[in-house]
Protein backbone atom coordinates (compact mmCIF):
# COMPACT_ATOMS: atom_id res chain seq x y z
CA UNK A 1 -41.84 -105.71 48.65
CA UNK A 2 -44.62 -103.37 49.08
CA UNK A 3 -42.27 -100.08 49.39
CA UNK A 4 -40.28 -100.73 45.85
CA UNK A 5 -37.14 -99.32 46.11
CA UNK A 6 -34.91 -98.65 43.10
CA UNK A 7 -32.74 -101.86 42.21
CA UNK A 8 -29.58 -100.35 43.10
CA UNK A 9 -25.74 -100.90 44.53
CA UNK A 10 -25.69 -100.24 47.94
CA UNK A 11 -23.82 -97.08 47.48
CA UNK A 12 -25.70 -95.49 44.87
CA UNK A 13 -28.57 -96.70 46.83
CA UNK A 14 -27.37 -94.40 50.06
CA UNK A 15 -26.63 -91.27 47.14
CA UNK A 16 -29.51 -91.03 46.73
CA UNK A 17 -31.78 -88.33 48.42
CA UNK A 18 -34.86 -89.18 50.73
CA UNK A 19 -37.24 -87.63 48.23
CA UNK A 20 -36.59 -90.13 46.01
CA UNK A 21 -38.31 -92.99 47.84
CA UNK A 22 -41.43 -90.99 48.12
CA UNK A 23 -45.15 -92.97 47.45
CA UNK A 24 -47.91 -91.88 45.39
CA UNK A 25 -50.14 -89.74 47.47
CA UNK A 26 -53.06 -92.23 46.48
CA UNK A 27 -51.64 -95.48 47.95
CA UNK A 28 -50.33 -95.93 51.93
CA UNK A 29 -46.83 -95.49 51.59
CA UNK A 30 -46.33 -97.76 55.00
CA UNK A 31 -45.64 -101.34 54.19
CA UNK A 32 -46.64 -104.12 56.94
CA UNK A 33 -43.42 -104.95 59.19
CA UNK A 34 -42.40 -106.65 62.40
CA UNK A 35 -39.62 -104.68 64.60
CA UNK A 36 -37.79 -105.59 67.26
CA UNK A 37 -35.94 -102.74 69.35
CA UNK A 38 -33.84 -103.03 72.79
CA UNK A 39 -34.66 -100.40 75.13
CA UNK A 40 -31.62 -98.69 77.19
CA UNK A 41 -32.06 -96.53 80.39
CA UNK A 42 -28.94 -93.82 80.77
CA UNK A 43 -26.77 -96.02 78.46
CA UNK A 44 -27.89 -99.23 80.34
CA UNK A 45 -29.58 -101.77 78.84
CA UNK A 46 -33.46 -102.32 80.31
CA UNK A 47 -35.74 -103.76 78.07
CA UNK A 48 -37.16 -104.92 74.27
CA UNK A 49 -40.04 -104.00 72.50
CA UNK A 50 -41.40 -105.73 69.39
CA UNK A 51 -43.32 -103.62 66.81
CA UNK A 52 -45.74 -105.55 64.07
CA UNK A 53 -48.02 -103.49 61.74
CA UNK A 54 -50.27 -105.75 59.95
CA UNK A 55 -52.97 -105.17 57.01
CA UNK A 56 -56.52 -107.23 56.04
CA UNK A 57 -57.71 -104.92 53.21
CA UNK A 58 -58.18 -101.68 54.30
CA UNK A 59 -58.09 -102.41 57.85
CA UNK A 60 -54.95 -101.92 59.37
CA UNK A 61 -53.06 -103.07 63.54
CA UNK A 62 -50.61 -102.48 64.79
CA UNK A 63 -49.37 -103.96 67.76
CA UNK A 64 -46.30 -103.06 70.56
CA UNK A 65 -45.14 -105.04 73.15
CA UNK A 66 -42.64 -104.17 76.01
CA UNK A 67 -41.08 -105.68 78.45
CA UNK A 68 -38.14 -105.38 81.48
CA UNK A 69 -35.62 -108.14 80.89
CA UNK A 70 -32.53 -106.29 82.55
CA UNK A 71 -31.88 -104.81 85.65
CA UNK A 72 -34.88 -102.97 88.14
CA UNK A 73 -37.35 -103.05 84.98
CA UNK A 74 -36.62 -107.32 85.10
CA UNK A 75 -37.14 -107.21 88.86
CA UNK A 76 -40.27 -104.47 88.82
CA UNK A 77 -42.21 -107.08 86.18
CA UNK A 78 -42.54 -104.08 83.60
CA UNK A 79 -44.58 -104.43 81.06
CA UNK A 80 -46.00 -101.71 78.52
CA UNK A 81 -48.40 -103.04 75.38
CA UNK A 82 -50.38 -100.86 73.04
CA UNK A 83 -52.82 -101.81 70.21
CA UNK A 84 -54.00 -100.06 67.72
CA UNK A 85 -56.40 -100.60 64.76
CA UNK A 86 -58.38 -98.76 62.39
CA UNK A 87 -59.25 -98.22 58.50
CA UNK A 88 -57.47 -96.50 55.60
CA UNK A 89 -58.98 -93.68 54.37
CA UNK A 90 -57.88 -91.76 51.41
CA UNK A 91 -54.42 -93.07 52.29
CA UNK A 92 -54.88 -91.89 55.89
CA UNK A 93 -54.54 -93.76 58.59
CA UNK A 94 -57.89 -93.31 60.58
CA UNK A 95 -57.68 -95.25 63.77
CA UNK A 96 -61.25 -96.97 65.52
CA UNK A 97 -59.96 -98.20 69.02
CA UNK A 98 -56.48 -97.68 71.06
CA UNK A 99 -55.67 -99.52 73.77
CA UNK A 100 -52.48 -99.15 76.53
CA UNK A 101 -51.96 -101.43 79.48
CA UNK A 102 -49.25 -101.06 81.83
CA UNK A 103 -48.24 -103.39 84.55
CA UNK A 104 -45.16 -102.24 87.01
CA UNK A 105 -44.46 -102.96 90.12
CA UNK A 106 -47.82 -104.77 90.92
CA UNK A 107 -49.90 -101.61 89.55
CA UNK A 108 -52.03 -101.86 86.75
CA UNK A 109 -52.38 -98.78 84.53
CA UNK A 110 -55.52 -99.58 81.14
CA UNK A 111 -56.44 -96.84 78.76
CA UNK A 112 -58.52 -97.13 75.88
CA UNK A 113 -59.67 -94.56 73.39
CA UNK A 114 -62.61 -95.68 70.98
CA UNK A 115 -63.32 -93.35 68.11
CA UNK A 116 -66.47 -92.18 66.41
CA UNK A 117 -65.53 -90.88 63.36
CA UNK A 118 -69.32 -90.20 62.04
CA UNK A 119 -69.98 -88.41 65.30
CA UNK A 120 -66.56 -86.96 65.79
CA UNK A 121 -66.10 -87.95 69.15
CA UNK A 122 -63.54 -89.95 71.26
CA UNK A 123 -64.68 -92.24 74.19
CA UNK A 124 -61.80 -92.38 76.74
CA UNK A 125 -61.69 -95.15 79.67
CA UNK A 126 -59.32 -95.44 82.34
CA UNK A 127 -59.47 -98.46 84.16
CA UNK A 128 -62.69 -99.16 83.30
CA UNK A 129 -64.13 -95.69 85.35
CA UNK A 130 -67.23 -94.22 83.38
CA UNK A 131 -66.08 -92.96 79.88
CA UNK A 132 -65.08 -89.25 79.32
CA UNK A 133 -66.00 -87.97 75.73
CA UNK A 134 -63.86 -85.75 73.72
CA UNK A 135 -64.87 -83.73 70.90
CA UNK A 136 -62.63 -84.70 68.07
CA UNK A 137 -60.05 -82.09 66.50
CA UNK A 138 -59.02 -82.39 62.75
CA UNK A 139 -57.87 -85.84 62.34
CA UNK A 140 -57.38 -87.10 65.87
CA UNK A 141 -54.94 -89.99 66.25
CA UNK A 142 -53.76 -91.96 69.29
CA UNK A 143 -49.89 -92.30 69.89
CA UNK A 144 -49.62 -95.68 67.47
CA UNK A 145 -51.29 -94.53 64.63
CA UNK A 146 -49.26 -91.00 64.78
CA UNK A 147 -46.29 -92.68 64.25
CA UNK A 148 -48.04 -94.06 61.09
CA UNK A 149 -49.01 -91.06 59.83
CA UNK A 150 -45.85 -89.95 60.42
CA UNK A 151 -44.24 -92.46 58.28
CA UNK A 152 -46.64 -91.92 55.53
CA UNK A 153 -45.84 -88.72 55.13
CA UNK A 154 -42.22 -88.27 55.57
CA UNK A 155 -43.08 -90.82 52.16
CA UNK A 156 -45.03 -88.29 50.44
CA UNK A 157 -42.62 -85.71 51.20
CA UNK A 158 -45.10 -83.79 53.03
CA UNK A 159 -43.70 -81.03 54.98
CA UNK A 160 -46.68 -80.48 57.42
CA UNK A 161 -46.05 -82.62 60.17
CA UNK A 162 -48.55 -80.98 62.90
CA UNK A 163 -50.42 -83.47 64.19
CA UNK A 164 -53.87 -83.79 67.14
CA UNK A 165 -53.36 -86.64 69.40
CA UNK A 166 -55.22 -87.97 72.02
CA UNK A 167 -53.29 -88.01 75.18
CA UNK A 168 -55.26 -89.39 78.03
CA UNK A 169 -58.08 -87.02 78.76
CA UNK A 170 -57.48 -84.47 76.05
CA UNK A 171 -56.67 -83.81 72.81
CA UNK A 172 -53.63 -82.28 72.30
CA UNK A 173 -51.66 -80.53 69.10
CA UNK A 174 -48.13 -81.88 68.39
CA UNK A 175 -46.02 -80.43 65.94
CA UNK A 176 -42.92 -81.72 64.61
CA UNK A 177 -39.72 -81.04 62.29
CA UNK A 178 -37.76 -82.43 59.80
CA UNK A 179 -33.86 -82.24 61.06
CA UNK A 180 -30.84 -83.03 58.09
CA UNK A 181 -30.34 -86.08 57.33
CA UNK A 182 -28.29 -87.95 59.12
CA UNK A 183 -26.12 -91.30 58.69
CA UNK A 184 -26.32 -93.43 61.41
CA UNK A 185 -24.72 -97.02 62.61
CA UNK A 186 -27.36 -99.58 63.96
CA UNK A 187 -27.64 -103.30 64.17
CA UNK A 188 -28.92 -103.19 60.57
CA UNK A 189 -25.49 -101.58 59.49
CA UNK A 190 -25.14 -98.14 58.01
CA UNK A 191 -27.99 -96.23 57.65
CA UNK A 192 -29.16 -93.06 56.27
CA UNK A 193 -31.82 -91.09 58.54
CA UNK A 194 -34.55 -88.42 58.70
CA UNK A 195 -34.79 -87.12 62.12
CA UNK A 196 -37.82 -86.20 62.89
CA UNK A 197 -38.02 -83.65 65.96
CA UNK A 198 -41.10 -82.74 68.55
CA UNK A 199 -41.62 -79.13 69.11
CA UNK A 200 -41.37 -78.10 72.22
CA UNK A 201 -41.39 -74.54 74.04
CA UNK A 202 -39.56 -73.85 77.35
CA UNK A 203 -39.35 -77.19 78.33
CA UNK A 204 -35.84 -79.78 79.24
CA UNK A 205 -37.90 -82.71 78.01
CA UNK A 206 -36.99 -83.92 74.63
CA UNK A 207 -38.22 -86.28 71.93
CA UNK A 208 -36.72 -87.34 68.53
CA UNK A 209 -37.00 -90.57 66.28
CA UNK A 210 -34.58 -90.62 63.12
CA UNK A 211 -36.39 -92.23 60.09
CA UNK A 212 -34.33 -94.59 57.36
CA UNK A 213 -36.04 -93.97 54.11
CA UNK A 214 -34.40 -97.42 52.21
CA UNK A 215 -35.89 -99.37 55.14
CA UNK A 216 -40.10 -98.01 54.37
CA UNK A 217 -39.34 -94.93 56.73
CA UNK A 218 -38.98 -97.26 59.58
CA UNK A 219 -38.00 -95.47 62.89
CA UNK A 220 -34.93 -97.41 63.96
CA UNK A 221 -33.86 -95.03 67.03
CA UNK A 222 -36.18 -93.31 68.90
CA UNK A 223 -34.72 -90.96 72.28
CA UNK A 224 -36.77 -89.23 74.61
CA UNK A 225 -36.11 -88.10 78.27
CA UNK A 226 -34.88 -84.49 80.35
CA UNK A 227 -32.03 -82.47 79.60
CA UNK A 228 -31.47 -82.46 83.26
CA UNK A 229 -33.10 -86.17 83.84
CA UNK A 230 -33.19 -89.81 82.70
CA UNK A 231 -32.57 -90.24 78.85
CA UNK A 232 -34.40 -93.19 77.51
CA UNK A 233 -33.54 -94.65 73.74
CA UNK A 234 -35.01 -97.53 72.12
CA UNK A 235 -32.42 -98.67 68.74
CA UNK A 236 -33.77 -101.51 66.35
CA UNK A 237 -31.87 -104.98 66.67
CA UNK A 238 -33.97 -106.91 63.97
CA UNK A 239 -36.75 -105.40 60.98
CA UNK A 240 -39.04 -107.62 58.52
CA UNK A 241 -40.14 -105.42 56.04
CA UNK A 242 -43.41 -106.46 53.40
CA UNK A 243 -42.24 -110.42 54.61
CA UNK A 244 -38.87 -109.96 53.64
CA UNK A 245 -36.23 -110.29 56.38
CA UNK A 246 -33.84 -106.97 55.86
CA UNK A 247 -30.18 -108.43 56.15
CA UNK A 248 -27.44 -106.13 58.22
CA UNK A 249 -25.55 -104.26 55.51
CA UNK A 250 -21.76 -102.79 55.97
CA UNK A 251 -20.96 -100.31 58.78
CA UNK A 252 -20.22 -96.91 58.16
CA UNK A 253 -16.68 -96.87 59.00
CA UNK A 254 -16.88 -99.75 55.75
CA UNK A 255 -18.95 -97.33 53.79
CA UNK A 256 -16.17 -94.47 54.31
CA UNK A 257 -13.40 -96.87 53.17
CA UNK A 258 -14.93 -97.69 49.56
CA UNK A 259 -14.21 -95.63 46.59
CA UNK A 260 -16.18 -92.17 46.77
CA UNK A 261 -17.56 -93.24 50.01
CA UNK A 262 -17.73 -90.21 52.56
């Protein structure tokens, strides 16, 4: 597999700490996977996405597709896919085009962000009106390739997870932080996590993703809603990781009942 991990027992394998798994800083840490998630509304099951992140030398897509297959979101027609692709620079994920088209209810929603990297500038379209053009800010990324980034560097180890992003018709900073870890059960089994948490300032809304370092940094829950409002989770049901199918391991009530298991 591209992300090597330590040839290890699965115990000693969930000892160890996250820092262990870390990449060298000179090679993309990310490894090429497909993902498939379910999508529950308030507890109540709504929707899947699938996730695949593919590579062609130092081009890189990655590609999300979701869709309503319970409930109102079945009967609405929802549908939500996002594209992304760019080239790797320095290790960095530096994205060229984003695209995001929505279909609900009838309405169709298309956004697509094309960026100039020589002229540091972003070309923003909204169903196909007349482009607006945004001066870039540091290393602008659009909301696919941030979750990259993100992944590569919780694989460094890097601490500095402030971020520009292009939302719509600006660019705006995003700054995130590293919670404790955290074990967590999934359809995968047992799993220790990173969560990672957005920064936000007098505001209900909320946003984390928890992170499972044996798995390539893979995000395999992500929650986001209102304190006072819908809460809206997404939890991974299958992962292929560098080709390799990742098998569900034990639960953690299993874990707890083996020797020195806590």
């Amino acid at each position: 597999m591209g992300n090597c991990v330590p040839s290890l027992g699965l115990a000693a394998l969930l000892a160890l700490p996250w820092t262990a798994f870390a990449q060298p800083e000179a090679t993309p840490a990310v490894a090429p996977y497909e993902a498939r998630y379910s999508i529950y509304r308030n507890g109540k099951l709504t929707g899947k996405i699938e996730v695949e992140l593919s590579y062609r030398g130092d081009r890189w897509t990655i590609q999300s597709a979701g869709s309503g297959t319970y409930g109102l979101a079945r009967i609405l027609g929802a549908r939500d896919d996002e594209e992304a692709s760019g080239r790797l620079a320095e290790g960095r994920f530096r994205p060229d085009r984003y695209r995001r088209h929505t279909l609900v209810a009838g309405l169709d929603d298309d956004w697509t962000f094309r960026f100039d990297w020589d002229e540091r500038k972003v070309n923003v379209t909204h169903n196909k009106q007349d482009p607006l053009v945004l001066d870039m800010v540091g290393d602008s990324l659009d909301p696919l390739s941030l979750k990259l980034e993100m992944r590569q560097r919780l694989a460094e180890g890097n601490p500095e997870l402030q971020f520009h992003m292009v939302e719509e018709d600006e660019i705006d900073k995003q700054r995130f932080r590293l919670l404790p870890e955290e074990r967590m059960e999934t359809s995968l089994g047992c799993l220790r996590t990173l969560p990672v948490e957005k920064i936000r300032h007098n505001s209900t809304r909320y946003t984390q993703a928890w992170h499972a370092p044996e798995l390539g940094f893979v995000e395999v829950r992500m929650a986001h809603g209102k304190t006072d409002g819908n809460h809206l989770e997404m939890r991974i049901t299958e992962l292929t990781l560098d080709g390799v199918e990742v098998a569900p391991r034990p639960g953690c009530s299993a874990l707890q009942k083996e020797p020195g298991g806590s």
